[in-house]
Protein backbone atom coordinates (compact mmCIF):
# COMPACT_ATOMS: atom_id res chain seq x y z
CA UNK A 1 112.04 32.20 -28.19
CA UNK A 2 111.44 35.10 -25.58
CA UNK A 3 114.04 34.64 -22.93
CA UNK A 4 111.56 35.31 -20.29
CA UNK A 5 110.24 32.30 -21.67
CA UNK A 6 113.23 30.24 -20.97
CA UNK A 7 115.28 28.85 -18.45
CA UNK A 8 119.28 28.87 -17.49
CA UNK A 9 120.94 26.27 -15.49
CA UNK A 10 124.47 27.47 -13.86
CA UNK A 11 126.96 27.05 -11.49
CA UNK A 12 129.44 30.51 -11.67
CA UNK A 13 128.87 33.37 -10.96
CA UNK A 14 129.69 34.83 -15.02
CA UNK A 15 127.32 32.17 -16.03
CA UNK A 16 124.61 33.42 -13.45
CA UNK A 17 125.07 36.77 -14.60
CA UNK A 18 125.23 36.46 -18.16
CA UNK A 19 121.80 34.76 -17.86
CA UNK A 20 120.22 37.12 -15.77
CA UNK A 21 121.35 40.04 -18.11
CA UNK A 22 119.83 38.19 -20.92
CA UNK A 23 116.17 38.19 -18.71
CA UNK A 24 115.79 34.30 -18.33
CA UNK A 25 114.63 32.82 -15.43
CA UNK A 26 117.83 31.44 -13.59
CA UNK A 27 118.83 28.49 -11.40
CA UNK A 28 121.74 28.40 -9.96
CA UNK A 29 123.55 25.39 -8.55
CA UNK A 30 126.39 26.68 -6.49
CA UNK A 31 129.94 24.06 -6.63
CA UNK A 32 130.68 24.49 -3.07
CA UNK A 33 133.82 24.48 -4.10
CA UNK A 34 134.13 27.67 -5.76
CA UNK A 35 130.95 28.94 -4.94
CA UNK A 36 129.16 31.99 -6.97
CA UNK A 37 129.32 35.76 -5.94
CA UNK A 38 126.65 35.60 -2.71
CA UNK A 39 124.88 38.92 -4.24
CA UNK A 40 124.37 37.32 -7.64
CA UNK A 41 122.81 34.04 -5.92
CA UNK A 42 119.95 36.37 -4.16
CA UNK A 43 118.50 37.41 -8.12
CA UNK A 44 118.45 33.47 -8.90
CA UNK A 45 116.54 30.60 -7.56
CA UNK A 46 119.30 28.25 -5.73
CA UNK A 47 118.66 24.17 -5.77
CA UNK A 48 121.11 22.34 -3.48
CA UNK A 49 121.71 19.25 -6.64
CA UNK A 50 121.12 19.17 -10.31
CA UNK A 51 118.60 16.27 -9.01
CA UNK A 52 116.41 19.40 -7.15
CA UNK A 53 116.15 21.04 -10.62
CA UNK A 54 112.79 18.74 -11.88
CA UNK A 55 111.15 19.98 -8.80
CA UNK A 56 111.87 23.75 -9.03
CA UNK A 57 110.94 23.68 -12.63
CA UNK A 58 107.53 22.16 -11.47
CA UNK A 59 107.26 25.09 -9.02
């Protein structure tokens, strides 16, 4: 499959990246605990909870 046909769901910032470099579309659900590099968030879609993901999908 195409990775701009697929999806990543991550949570650091080396996950977020990797994903991006690969040309998937990326979510990114920040641990506010150790929260991803601010400047790799902006390139990703950001839902709050893994529960927001169904409706970001959808969108």
């Amino acid at each position: 499959m195409e990775p701009k046909n697929c999806a990543a769901v991550e949570d650091t910032t080396n996950g977020l990246r990797a994903a991006l470099a690969a040309g998937m579309t990326v979510y990114a659900v920040p641990n506010p605990h150790f929260p991803p590099d601010p400047a790799v968030l902006a390139q990703t879609t950001v839902v709050a909870t893994i529960t927001d993901l169904p409706a970001a999908l959808e969108s």
